[in-house]
Protein backbone atom coordinates (compact mmCIF):
# COMPACT_ATOMS: atom_id res chain seq x y z
CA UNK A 1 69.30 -36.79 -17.14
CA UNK A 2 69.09 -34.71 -20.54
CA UNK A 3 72.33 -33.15 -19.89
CA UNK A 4 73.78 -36.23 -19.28
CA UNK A 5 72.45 -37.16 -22.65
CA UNK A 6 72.88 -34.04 -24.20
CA UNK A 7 76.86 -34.51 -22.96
CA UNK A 8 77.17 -38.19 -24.62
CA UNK A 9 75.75 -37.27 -27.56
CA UNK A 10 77.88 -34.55 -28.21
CA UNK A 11 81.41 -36.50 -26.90
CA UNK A 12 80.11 -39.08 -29.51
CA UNK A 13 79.46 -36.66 -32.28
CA UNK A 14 82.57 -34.56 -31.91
CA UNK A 15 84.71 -37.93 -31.97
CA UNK A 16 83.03 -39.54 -35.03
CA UNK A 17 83.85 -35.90 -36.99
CA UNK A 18 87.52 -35.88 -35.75
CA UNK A 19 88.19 -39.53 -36.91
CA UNK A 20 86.74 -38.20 -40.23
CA UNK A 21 89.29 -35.15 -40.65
CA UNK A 22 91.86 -36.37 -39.28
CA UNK A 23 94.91 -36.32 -41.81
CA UNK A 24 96.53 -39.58 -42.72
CA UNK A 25 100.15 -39.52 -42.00
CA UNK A 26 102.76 -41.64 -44.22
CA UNK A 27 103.90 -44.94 -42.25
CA UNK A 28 107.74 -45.03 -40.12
CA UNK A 29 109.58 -46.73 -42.41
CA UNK A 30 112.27 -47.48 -39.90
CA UNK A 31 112.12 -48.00 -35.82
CA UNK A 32 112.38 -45.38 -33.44
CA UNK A 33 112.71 -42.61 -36.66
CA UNK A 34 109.74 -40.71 -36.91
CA UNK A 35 108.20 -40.42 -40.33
CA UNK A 36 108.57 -36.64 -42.16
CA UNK A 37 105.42 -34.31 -41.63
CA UNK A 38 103.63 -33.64 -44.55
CA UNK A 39 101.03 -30.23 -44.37
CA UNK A 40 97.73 -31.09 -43.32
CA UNK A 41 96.10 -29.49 -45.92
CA UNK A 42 98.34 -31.08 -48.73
CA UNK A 43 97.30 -31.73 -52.18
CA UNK A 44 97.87 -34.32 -54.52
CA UNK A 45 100.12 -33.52 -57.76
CA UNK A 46 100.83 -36.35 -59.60
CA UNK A 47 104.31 -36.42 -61.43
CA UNK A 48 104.42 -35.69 -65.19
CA UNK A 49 107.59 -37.50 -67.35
CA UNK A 50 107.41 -34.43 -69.96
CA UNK A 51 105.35 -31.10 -69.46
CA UNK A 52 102.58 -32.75 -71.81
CA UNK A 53 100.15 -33.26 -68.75
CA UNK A 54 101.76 -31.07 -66.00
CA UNK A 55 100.09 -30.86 -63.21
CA UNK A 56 99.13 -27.10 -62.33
CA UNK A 57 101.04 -25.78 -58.93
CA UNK A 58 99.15 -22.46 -57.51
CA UNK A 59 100.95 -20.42 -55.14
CA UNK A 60 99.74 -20.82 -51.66
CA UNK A 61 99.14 -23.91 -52.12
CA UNK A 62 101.60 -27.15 -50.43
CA UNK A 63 101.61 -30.74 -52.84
CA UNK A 64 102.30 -34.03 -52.55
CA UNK A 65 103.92 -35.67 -55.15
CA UNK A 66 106.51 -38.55 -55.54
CA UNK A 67 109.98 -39.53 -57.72
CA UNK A 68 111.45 -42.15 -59.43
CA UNK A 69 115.13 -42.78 -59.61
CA UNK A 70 116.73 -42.71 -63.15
CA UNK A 71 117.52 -46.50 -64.50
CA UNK A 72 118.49 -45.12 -67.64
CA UNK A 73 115.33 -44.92 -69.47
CA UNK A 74 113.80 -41.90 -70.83
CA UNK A 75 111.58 -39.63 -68.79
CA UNK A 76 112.83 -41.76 -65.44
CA UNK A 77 114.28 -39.43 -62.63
CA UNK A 78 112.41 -36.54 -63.57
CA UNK A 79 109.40 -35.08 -62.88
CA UNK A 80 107.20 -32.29 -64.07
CA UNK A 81 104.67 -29.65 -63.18
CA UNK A 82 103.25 -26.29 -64.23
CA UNK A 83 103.26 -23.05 -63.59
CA UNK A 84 101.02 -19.68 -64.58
CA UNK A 85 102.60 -16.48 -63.79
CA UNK A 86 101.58 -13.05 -63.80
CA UNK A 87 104.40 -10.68 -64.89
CA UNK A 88 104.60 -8.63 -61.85
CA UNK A 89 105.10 -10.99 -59.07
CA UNK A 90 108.00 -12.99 -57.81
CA UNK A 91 107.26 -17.11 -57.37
CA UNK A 92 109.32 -19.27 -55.11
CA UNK A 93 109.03 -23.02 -55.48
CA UNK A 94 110.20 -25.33 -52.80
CA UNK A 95 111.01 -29.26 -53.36
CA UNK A 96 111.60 -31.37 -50.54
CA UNK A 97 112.27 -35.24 -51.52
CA UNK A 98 112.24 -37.75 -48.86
CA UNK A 99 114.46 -40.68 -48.94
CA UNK A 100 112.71 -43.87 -47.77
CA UNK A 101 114.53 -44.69 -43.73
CA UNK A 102 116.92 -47.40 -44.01
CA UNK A 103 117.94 -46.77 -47.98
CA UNK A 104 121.59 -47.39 -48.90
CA UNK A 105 121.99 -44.13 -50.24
CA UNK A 106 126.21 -42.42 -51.82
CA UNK A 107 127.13 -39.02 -51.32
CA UNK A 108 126.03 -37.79 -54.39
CA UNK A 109 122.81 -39.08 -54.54
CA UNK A 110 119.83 -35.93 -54.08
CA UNK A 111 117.97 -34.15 -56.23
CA UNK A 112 118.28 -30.80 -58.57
CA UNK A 113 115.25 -28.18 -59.44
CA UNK A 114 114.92 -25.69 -61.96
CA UNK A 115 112.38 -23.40 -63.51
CA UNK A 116 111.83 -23.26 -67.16
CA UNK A 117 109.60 -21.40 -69.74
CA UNK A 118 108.24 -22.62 -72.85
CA UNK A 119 110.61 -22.13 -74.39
CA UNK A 120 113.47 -24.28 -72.10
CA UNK A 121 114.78 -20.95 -71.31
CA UNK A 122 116.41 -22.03 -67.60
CA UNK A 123 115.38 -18.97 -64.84
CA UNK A 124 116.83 -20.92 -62.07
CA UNK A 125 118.38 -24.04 -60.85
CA UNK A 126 119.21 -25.60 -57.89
CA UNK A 127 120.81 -28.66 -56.44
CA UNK A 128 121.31 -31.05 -52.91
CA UNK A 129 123.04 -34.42 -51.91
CA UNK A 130 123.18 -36.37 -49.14
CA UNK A 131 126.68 -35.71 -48.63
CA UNK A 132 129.40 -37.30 -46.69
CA UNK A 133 126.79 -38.79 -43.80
CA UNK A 134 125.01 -40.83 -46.13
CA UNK A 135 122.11 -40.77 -43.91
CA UNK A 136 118.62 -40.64 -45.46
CA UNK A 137 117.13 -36.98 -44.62
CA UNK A 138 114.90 -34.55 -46.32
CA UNK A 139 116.16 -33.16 -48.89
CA UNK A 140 114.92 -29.65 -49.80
CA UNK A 141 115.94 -27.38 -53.16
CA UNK A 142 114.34 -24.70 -54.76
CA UNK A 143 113.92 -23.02 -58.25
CA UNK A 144 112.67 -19.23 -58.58
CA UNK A 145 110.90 -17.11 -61.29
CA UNK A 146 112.51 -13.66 -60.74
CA UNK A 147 111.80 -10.38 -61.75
CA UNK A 148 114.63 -8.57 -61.84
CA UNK A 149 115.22 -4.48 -62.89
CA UNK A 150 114.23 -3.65 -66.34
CA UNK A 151 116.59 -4.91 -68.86
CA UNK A 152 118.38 -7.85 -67.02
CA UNK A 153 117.49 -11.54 -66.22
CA UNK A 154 115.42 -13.94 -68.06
CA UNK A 155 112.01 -15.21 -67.54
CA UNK A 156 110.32 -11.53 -67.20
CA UNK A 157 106.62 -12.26 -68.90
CA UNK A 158 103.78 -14.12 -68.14
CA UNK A 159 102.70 -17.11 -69.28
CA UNK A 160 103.45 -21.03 -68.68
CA UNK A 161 106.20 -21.91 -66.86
CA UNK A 162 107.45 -25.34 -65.48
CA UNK A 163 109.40 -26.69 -62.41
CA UNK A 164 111.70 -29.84 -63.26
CA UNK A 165 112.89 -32.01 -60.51
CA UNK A 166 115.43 -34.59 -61.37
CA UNK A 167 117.14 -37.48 -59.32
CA UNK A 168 120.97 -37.32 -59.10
CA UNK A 169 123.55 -39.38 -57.99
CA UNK A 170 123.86 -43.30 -58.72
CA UNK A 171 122.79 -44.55 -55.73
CA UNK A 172 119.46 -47.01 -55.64
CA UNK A 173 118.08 -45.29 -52.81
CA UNK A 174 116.19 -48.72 -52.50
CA UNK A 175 115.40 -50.31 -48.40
CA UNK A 176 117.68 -53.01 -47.31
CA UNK A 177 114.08 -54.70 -46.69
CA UNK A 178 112.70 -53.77 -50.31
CA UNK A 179 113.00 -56.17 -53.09
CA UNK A 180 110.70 -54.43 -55.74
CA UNK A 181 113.51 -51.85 -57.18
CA UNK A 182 111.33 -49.77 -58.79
CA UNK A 183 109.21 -49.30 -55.81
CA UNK A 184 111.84 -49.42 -53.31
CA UNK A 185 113.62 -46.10 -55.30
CA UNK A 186 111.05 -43.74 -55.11
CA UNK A 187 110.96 -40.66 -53.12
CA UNK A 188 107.67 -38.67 -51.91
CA UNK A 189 108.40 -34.99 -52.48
CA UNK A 190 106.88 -32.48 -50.89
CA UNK A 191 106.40 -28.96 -53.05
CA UNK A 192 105.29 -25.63 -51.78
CA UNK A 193 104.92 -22.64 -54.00
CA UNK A 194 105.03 -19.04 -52.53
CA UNK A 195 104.13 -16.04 -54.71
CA UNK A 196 105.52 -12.70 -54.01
CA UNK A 197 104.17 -9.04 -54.77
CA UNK A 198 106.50 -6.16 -56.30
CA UNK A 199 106.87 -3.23 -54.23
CA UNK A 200 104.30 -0.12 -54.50
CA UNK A 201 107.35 2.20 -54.90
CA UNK A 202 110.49 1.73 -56.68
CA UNK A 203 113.40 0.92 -54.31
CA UNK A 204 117.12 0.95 -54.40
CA UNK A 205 119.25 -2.19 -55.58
CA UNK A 206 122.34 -1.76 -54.08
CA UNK A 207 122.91 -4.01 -51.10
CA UNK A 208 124.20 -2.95 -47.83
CA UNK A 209 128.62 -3.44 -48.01
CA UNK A 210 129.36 -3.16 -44.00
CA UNK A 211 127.25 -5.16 -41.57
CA UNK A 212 128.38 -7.13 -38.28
CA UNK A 213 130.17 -10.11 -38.87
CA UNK A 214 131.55 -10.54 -35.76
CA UNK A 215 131.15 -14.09 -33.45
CA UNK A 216 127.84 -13.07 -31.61
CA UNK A 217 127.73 -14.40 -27.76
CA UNK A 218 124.38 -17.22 -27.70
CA UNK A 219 122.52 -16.65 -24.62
CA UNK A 220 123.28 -19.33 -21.40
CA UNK A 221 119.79 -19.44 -19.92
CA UNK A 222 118.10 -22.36 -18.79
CA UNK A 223 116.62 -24.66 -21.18
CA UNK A 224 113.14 -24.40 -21.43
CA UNK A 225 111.99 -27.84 -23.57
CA UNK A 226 110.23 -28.06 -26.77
CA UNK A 227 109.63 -31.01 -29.37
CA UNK A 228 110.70 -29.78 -33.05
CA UNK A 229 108.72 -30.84 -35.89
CA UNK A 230 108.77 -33.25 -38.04
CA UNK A 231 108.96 -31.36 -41.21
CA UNK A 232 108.65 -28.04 -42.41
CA UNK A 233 105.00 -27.47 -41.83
CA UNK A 234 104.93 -28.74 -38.20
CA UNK A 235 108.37 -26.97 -37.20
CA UNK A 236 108.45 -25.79 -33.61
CA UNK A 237 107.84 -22.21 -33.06
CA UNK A 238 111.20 -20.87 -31.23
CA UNK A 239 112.44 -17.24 -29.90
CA UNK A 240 115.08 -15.84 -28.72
CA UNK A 241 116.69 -18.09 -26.04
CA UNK A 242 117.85 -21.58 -25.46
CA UNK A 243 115.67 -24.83 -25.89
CA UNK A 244 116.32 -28.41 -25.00
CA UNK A 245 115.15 -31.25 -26.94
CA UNK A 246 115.85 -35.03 -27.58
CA UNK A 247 116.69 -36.37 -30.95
CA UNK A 248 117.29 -40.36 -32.22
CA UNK A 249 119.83 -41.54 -34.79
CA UNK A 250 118.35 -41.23 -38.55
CA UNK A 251 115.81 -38.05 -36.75
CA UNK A 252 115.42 -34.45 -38.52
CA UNK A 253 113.97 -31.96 -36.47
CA UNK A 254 112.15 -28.85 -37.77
CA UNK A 255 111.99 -25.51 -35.80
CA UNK A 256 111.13 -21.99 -36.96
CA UNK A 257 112.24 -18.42 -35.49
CA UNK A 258 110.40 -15.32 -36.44
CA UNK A 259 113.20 -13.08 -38.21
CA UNK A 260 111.77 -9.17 -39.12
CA UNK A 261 113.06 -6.54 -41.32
CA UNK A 262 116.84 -5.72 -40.19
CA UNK A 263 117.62 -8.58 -37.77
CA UNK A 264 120.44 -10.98 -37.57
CA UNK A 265 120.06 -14.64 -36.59
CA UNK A 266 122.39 -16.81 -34.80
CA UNK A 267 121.96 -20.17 -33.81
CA UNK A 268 124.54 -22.77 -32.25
CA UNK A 269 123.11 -27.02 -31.65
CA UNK A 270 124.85 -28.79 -28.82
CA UNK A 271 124.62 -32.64 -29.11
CA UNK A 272 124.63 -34.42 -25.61
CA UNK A 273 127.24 -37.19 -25.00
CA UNK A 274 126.52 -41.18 -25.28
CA UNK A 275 126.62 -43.22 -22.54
CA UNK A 276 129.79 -45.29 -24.89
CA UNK A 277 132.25 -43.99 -26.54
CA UNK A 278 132.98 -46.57 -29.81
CA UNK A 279 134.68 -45.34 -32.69
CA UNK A 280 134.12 -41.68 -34.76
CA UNK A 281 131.10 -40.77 -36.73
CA UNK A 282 132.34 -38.61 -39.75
CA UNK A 283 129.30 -35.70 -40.02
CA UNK A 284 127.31 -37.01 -37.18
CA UNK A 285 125.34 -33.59 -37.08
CA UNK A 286 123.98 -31.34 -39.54
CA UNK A 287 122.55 -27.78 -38.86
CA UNK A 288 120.97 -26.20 -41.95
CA UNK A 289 119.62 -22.52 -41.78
CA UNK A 290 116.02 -22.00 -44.53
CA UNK A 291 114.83 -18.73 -45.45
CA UNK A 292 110.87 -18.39 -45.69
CA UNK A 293 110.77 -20.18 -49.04
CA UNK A 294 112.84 -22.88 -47.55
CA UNK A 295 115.99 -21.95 -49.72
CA UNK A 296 119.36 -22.94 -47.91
CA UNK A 297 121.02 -20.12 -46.28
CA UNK A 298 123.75 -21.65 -44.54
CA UNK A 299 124.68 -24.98 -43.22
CA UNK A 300 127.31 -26.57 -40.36
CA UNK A 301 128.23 -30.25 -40.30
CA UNK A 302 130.32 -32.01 -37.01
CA UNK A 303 131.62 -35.57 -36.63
CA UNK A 304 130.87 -36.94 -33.48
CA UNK A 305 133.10 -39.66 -30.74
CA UNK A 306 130.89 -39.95 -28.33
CA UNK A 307 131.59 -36.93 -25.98
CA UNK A 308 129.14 -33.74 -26.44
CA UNK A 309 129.66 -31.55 -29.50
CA UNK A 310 128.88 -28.20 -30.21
CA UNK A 311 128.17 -27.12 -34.36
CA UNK A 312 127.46 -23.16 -34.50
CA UNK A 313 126.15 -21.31 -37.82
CA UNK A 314 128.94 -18.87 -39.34
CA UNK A 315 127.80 -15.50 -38.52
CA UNK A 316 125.12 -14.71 -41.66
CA UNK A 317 124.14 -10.56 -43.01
CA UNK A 318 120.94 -8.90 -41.30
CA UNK A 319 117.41 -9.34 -43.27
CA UNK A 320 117.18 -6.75 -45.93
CA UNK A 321 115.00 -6.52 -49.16
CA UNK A 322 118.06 -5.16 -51.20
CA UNK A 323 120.07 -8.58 -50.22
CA UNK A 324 118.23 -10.16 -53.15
CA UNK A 325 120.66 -7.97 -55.53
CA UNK A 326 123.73 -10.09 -54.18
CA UNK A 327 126.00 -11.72 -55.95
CA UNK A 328 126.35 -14.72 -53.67
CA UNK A 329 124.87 -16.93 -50.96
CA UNK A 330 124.15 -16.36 -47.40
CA UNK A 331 123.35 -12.33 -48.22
CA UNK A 332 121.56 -13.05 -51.11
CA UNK A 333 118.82 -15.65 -49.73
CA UNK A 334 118.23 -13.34 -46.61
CA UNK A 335 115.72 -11.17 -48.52
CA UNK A 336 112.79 -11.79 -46.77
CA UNK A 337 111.16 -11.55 -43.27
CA UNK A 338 109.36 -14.32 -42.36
CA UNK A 339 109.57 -17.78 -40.71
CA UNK A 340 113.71 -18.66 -40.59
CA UNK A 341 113.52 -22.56 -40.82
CA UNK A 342 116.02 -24.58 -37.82
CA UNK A 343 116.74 -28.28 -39.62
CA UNK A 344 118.76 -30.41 -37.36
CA UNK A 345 120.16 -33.88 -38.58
CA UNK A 346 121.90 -36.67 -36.48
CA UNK A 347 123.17 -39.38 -39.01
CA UNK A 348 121.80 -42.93 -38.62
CA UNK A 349 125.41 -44.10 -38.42
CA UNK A 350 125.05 -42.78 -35.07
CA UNK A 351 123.36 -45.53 -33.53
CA UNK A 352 125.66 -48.25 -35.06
CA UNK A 353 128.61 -46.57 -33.16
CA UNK A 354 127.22 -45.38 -29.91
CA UNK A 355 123.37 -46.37 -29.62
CA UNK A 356 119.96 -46.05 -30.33
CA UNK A 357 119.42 -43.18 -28.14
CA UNK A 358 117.95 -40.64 -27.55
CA UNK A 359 120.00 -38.05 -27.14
CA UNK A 360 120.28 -34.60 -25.28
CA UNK A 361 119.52 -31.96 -28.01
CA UNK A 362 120.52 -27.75 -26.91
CA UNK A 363 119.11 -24.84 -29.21
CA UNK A 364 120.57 -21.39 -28.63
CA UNK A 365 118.88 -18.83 -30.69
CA UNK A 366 119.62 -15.12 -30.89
CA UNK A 367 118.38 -12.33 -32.76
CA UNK A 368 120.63 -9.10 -32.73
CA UNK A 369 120.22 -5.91 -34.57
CA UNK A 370 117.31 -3.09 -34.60
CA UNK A 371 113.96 -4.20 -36.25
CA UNK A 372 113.22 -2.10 -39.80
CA UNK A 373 110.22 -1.05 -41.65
CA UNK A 374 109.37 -3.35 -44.35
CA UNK A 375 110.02 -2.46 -48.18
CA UNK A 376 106.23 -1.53 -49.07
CA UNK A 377 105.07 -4.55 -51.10
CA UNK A 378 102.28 -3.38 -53.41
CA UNK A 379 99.91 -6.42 -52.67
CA UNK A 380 99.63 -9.32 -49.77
CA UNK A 381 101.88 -11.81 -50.89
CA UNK A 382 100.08 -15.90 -51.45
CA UNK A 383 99.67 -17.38 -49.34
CA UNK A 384 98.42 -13.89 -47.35
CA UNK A 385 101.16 -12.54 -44.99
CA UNK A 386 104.00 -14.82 -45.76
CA UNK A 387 106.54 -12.64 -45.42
CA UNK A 388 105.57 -10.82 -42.11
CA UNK A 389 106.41 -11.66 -38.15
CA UNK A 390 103.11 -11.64 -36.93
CA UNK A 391 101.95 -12.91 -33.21
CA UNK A 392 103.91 -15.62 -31.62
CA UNK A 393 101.78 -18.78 -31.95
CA UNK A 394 98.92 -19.17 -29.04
CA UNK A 395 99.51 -21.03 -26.67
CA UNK A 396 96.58 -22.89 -24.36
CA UNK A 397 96.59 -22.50 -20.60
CA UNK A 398 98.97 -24.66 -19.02
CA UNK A 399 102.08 -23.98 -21.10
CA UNK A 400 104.60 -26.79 -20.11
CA UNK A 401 102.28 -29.14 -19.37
CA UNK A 402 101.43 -29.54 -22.94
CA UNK A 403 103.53 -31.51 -25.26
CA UNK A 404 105.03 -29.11 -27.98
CA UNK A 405 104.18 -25.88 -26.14
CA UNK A 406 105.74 -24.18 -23.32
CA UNK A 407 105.05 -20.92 -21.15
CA UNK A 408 107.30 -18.71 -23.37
CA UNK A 409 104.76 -18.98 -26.57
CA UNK A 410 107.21 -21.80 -28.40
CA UNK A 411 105.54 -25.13 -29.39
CA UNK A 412 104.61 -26.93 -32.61
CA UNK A 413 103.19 -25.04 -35.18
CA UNK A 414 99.16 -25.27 -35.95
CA UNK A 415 98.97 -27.64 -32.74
CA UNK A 416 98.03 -31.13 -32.56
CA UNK A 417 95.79 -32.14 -35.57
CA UNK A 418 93.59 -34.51 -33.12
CA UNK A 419 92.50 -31.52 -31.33
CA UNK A 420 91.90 -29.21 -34.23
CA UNK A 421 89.62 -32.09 -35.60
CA UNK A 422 87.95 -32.14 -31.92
CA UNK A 423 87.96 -28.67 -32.50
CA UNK A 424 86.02 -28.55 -35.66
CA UNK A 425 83.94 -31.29 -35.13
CA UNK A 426 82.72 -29.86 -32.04
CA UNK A 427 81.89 -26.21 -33.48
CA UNK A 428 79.81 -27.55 -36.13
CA UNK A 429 78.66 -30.69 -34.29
CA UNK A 430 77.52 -28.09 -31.35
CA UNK A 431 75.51 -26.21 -33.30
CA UNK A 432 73.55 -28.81 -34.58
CA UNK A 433 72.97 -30.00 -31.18
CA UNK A 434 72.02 -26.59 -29.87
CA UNK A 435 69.42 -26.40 -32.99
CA UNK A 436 67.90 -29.30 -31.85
CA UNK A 437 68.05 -28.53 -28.01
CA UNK A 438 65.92 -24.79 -28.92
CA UNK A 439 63.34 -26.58 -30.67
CA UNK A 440 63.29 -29.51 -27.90
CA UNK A 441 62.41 -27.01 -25.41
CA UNK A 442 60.39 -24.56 -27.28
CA UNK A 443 58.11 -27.92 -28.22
CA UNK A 444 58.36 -28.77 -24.40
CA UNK A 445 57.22 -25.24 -22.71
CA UNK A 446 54.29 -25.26 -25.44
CA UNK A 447 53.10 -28.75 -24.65
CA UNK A 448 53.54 -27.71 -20.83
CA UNK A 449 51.86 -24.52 -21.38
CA UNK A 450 48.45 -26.40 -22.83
CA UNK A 451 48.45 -29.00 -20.39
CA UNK A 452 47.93 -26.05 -17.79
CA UNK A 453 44.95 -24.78 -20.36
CA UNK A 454 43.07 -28.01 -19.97
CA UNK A 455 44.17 -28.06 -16.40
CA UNK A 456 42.00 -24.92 -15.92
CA UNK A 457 39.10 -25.61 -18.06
CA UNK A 458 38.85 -29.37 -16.11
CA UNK A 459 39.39 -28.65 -12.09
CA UNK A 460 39.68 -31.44 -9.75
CA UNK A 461 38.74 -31.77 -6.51
């Protein structure tokens, strides 16, 4: 009977501590679409209109913030936040602004980053639309404070620096359901800044001229299925191989491949056919290759009729520390090893055309060339090991019979947050419960053990 107890009580406890940690997730704003992923762990970082009152942004560290759209006024469209930087490391800053579902949106409408210093010295900008699908999707940019070889480049000291992000385009970005403009126009925005260390030894800054550019052949095994993320933080862990998945109209999908030192990725999305064919959707499907500090590599767009469509990523240079030193995009964001981000995008024109869905999603990933030694970074980078290919992600007994996770090691990153709360709770909830069990039974054998005294000293017959 007490372990029957002891069982209920700790069910009970373990369930009242998860629906305490759980995190709250932002509402669908639109049927069938699922709503984008913020980190678990995100902070708040409210948007400044000037750098008077910037919030501070530490590497390591993922924030939530949100945007207004520009009506004109001063200090509308734009939003602030700080910086303070070292003068020896390298600091990446993400952006990722999410339209509202359902938003009549142009092509031009998106947002631009940049990093300043103090002095409005720009070290970096950076800019992304919507583009011809008009579809509401994340939106991700990023700004940089680089330092570069002795004697070029600007932003080389410490001190205070700031990120600007900026609405552009004309479009009101406001829900066909909306009627409060102002409301109806803003955009969360995810930011996440990554810091990186400088190398213990000096290293060469000329980047490799010859490297395979020929169309590599995908690999044609069976699909093993996996559910991609809903944003950059919950993006499916992928290999080497091909997945299956199912995507709706007005969806982004998130996966991530583990890319090392040296190796080249490929990747090719097949979209599945409708059951009606009913007109042409002009950039239907969007494939968009990240680096680690979710800067855009390379991207591939396809209209779609109704019969299946394939949309492959033009073949991109091998990982290499010295890529940085490139004149141009793809080499020059493959500088890192890391987690390669996977974004898929099927318009929400789609549905209007051909249906609501779902509909049949391939992967094919492959990873050629020989694995390198890393450059020899002086210091752990922030957060710690951000630019290493550790362990694949675990995965619990059972493999594909759990949602997200499948016998090869693939599945959603950091699991489902209901059963890391269960998790948690039930660690520390446990122990409390064991504390109180030992002194329970300790009190028990004593009480038993003087009973047995008295039992002595008093025989019956």
């Amino acid at each position: 009977m007490w372990r029957a107890v002891v069982r209920s009580a700790v069910v009970g406890a373990v369930l009242c501590v998860s629906s305490a940690v759980l995190p709250g997730r932002v509402a669908v704003a639109a049927p069938n679409v699922p709503a984008y992923a913020f980190a678990d762990d995100v902070r708040s970082a409210p948007a400044a209109t000037g750098t008077t009152g910037a919030a501070r942004l530490e590497p390591g560290a993922t924030y939530r913030s949100s945007l207004q759209g520009d009506d004109g006024e001063d200090g509308e469209g734009k939003a602030y936040y700080r910086l303070e930087l070292d003068g020896t490391s390298n600091v990446y800053v993400s952006v990722t602004a999410i339209p509202r579902a359902g938003a009549t949106l142009s092509a031009g409408d998106g947002i631009s980053v940049s990093v300043q210093d103090a002095d409005s010295v720009t070290c970096s900008s950076d800019s992304v639309t919507v583009g011809a699908a008009l579809s509401p999707q994340p939106l991700t940019a990023w700004g940089a404070r680089e330092l570069l070889p002795p004697g070029t480049g600007l932003c080389q000291k410490a001190g205070t620096y700031y990120v600007v992000v900026e609405r552009t385009g004309t479009g009101t970005g406001s829900g066909e359901e909306e009627t409060d403009l102002s409301d109806g126009r803003s955009w969360d925005l995810e930011l996440a800044p990554v810091s990186e260390a400088p190398l213990a030894k000096a290293a060469a800054t000329s980047v490799p001229e010859v490297w395979d550019s020929a169309t590599p052949t995908l690999p044609v095994d069976e699909p093993v299925a996996v559910r991609g993320g809903a944003g950059f933080a919950e993006a499916a862990a992928v290999k080497q191989g091909v997945r299956s998945d199912e995507i709706v109209p007005g969806q982004t999908l998130f996966y991530k491949v583990p890319v090392d030192w040296g190796q080249q990725l490929s990747a090719t999305v097949d979209l599945g056919s409708a059951d009606k064919n009913s007109g042409y959707v002009v950039d239907a499907l969007d494939l968009t290759l990240y680096n680690p500090v979710r800067a855009s590599v390379k991207d591939v767009g396809i209209g779609y009729g109704g019969s299946q469509k394939s949309a492959s990523l033009p073949p991109v240079p091998p990982v290499g520390y010295t890529n940085r030193y490139a004149p141009t995009d793809p080499t020059k964001s493959l500088r890192f090893a890391g987690s390669y981000y996977l974004v898929v995008h099927l318009a929400a024109q789609v549905a209007d055309r051909f249906g609501e869905g779902p509909y049949g999603l391939t992967l094919r990933v492959r990873l050629g060339g020989g694995t390198q030694a890393g450059p020899g970074y002086a210091r752990q980078s922030v957060p710690r090991g951000f630019f290493d290919v550790g362990a694949p992600d675990p995965v619990p007994s059972g493999g594909e019979g759990l949602a997200g996770a499948d016998a090869s090691g693939d599945g959603a990153a950091g699991g489902d947050p209901a059963m890391k709360a269960v998790a948690v709770g039930g660690i520390g909830t446990g122990s409390v419960l064991l504390m109180v069990l030992g002194v329970w039974t300790l009190t028990a054998r004593r009480r038993a053990a003087a009973q047995m005294r008295v039992n002595a000293q008093n025989p019956t017959a």
